[in-house]
Protein backbone atom coordinates (compact mmCIF):
# COMPACT_ATOMS: atom_id res chain seq x y z
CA UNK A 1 3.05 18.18 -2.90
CA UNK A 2 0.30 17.67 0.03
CA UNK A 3 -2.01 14.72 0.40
CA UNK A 4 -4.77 14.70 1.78
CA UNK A 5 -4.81 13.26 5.26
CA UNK A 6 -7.26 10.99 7.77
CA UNK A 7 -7.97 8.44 10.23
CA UNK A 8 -6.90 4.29 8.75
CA UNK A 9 -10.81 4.08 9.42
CA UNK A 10 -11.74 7.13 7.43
CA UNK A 11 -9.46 6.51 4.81
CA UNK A 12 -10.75 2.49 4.47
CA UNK A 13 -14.25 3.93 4.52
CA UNK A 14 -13.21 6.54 1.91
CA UNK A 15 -11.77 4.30 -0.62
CA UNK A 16 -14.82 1.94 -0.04
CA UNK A 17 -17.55 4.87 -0.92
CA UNK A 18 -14.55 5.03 -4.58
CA UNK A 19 -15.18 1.67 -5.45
CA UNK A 20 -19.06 1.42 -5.18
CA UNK A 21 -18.83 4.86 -6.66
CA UNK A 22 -16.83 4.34 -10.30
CA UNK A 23 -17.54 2.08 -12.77
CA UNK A 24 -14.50 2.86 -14.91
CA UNK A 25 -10.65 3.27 -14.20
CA UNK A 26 -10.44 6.14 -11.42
CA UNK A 27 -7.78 6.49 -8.48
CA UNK A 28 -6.91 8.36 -5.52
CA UNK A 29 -3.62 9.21 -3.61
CA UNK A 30 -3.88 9.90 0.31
CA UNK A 31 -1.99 9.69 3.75
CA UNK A 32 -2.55 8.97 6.78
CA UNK A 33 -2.69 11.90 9.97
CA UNK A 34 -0.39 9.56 12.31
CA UNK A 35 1.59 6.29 11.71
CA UNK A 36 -1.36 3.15 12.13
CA UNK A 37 -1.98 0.03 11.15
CA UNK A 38 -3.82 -2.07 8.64
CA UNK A 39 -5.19 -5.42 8.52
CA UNK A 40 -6.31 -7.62 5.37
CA UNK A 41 -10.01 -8.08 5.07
CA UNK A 42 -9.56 -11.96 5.85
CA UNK A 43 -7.23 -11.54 9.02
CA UNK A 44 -8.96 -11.90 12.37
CA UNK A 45 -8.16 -8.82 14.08
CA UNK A 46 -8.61 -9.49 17.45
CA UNK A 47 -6.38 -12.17 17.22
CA UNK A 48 -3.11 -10.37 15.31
CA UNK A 49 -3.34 -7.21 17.24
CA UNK A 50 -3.98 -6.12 21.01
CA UNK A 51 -6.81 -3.64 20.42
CA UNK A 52 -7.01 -2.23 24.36
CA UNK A 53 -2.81 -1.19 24.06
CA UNK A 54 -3.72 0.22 20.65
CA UNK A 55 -6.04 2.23 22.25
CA UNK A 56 -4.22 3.06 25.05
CA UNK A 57 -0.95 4.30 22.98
CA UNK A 58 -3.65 6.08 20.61
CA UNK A 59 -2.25 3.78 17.78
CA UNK A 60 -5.47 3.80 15.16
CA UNK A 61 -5.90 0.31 13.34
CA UNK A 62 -8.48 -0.36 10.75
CA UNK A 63 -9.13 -3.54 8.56
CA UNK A 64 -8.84 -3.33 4.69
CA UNK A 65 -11.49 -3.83 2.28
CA UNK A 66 -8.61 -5.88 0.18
CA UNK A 67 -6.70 -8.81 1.37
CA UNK A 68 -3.15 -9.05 2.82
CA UNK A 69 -1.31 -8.92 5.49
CA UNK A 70 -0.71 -6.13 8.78
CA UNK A 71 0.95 -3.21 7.04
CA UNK A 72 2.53 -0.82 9.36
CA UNK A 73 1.94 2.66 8.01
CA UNK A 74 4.25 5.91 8.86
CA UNK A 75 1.98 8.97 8.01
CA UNK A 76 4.60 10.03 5.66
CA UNK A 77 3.88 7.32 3.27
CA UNK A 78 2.07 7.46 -0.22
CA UNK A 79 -0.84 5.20 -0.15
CA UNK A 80 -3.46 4.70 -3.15
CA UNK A 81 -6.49 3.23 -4.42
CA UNK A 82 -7.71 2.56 -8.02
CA UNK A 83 -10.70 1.29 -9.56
CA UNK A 84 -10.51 -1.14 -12.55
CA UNK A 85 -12.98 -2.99 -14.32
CA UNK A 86 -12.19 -7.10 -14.89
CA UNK A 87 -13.16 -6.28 -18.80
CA UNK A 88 -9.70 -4.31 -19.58
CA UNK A 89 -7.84 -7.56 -18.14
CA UNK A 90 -9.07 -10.47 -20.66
CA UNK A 91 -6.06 -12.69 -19.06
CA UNK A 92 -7.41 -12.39 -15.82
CA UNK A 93 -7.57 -10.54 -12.26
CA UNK A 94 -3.23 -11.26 -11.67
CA UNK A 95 -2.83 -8.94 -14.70
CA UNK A 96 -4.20 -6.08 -13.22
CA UNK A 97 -1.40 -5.92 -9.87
CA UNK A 98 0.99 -5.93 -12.91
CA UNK A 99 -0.50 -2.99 -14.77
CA UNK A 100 -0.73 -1.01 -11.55
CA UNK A 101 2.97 -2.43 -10.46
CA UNK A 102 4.79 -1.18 -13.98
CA UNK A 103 3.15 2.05 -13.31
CA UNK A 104 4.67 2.39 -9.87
CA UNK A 105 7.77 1.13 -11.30
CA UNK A 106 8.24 3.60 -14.22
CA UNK A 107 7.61 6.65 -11.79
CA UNK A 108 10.38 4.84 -9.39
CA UNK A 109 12.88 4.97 -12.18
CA UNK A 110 12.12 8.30 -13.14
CA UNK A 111 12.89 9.29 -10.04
CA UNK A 112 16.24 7.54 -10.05
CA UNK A 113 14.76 4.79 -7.79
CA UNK A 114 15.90 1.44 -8.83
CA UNK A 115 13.20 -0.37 -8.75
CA UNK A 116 11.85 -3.71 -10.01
CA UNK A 117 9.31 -6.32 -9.47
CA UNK A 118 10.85 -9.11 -7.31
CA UNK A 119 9.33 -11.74 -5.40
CA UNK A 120 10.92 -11.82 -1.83
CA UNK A 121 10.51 -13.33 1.68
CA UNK A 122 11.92 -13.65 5.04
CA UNK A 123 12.44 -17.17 6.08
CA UNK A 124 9.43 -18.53 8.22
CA UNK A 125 7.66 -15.59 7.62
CA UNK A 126 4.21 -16.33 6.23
CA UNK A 127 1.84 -13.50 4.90
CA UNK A 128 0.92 -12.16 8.50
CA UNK A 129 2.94 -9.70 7.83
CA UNK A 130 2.67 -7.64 4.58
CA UNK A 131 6.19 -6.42 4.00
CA UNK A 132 7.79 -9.55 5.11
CA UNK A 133 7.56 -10.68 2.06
CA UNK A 134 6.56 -10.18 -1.64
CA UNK A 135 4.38 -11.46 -4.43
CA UNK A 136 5.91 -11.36 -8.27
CA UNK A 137 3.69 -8.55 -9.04
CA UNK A 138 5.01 -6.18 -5.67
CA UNK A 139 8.05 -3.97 -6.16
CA UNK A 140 11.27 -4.56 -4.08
CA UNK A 141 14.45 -2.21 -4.04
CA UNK A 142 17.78 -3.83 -2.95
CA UNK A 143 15.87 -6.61 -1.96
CA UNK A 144 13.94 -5.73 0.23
CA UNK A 145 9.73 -4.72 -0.01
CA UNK A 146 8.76 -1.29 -1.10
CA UNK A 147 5.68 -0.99 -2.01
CA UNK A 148 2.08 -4.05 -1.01
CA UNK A 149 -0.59 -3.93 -4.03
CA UNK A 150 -4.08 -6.12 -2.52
CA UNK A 151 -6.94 -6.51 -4.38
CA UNK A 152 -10.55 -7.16 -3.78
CA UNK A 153 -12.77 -8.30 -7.00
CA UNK A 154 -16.66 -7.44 -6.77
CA UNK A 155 -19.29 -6.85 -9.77
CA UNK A 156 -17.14 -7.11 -12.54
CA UNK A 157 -14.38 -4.55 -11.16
CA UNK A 158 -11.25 -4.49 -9.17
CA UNK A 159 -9.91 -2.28 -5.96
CA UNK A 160 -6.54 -2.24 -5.61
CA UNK A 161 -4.93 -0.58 -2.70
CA UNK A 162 -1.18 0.15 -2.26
CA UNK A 163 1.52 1.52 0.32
CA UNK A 164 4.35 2.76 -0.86
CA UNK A 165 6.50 2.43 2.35
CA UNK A 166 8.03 6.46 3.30
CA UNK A 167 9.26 6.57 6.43
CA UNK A 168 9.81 3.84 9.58
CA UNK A 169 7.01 4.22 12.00
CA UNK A 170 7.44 4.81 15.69
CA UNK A 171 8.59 1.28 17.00
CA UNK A 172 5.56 1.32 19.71
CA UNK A 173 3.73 0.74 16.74
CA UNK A 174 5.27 -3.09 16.64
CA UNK A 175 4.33 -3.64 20.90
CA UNK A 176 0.70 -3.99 19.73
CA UNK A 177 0.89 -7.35 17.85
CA UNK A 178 0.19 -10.36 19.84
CA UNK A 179 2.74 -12.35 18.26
CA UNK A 180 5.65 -10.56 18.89
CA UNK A 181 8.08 -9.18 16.23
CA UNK A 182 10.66 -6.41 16.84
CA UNK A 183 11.37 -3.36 14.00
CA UNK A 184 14.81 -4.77 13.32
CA UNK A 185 13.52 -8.04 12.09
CA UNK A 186 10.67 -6.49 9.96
CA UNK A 187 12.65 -3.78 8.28
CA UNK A 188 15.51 -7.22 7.51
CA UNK A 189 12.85 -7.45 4.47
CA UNK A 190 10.96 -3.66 4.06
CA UNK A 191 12.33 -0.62 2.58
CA UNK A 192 11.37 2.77 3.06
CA UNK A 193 12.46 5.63 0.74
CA UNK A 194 13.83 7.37 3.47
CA UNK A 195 16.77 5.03 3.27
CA UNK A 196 16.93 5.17 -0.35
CA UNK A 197 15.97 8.44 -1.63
CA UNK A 198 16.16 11.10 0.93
CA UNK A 199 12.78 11.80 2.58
CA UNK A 200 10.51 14.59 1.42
CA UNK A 201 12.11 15.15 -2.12
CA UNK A 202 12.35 11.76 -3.00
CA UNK A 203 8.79 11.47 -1.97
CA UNK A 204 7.49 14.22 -3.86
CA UNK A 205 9.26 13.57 -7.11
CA UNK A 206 8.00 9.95 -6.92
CA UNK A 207 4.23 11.55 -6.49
CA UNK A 208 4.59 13.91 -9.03
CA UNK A 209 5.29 11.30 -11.19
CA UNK A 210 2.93 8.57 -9.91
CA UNK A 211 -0.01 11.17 -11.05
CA UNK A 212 1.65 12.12 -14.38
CA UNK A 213 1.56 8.19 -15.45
CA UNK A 214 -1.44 7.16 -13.69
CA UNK A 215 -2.93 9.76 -16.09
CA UNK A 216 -1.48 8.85 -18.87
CA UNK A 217 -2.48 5.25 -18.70
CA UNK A 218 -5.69 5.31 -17.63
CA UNK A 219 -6.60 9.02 -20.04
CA UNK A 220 -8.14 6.35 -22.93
CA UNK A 221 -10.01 5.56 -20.34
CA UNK A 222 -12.90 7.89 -19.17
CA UNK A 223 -10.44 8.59 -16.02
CA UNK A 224 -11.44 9.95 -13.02
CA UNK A 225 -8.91 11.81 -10.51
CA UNK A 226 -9.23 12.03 -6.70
């Protein structure tokens, strides 16, 4: 099942242009075209990542619209964004990463993924780093992170994005922060379905059905597919 595919810039830009454009519950499943790098909309770019060795290694970075932490992304991984308004989620915002999160979860399991919703985190990690750790409302196989949900609230609706970690990116991908931090230490606390479901099928059973529940839950719901 093919995604479609662009730039971390195009893609932010993209999902921006979804929220401003739907008022009620809509989503969207993409990729990336090469492994890059995210940052959370409150993280000072400049200061996490060296920018000039990004460019020279033609490693594309881009900052979120939602908050977070750096995500590295492989271009084989699923990423999404949905469009929710506050009014479905009467006990508040943190409900929301937990309707999105069961959904992810029940299209895990159905794809023999055991899957769950588990806070974790690496010892002295902070939140610099997405997958170094995880909220209660993120999804964690054998312990370790699977999948970041980040938000960003605005005019009575919600964004959420997600990245449901695929493959390992190239490890030049890690020589661009400026504090350093090697692959083996990172993936200590990420998963990647690679290592737990075998690549491309895994993947594409686990898309099939993200898009059969997504649909189901949100079909009440004036949904709108991308």
């Amino acid at each position: 099942m093919l995604l479609e595919t662009d730039t971390a810039s195009e893609n932010m830009r993209k999902d921006l242009l979804f929220f401003s454009s739907h008022n009620e519950p809509a989503f969207r499943f993409y990729a990336f075209k090469d492994d890059c790098v995210t940052v959370g909309y409150s993280q000072d770019m400049s200061a996490e990542l060296d920018t000039q060795r990004a460019a020279v290694l033609g490693i594309d970075i881009a900052k979120r619209p939602t908050g977070g932490g750096i995500v590295f992304h492989s271009r084989y991984d699923v990423v999404f964004c949905c469009v929710l308004p506050l009014d479905l989620f009467p006990k508040g915002f943190m409900s929301a990463y937990h309707f999105v999160s069961d959904i992810i979860v029940s299209a895990l399991e159905q794809a023999g993924i055991d899957a769950c919703k588990t806070g974790v985190a690496e010892e002295d990690a902070g939140d610099r780093l997405c997958f170094s750790s995880a909220k209660e409302y993120e999804i964690t196989c054998d312990g370790k992170k699977l999948v970041g949900i980040a938000q960003k609230r605005t005019r009575g609706k919600i964004l959420q994005q997600g990245t449901i970690c695929v493959s390992r990116p190239d490890d030049k991908i890690f020589s661009i922060l400026r504090k350093a931090a090697d692959s083996s230490r990172y993936f200590r606390s990420a998963a990647v379905l690679d290592d737990v479901a075998g690549g491309d099928v895994g993947k594409n059973r686990i898309l099939k059905g993200l898009k059969k529940i997504f649909s189901e839950r949100f079909e009440t719901k004036s949904l709108s597919v991308v």
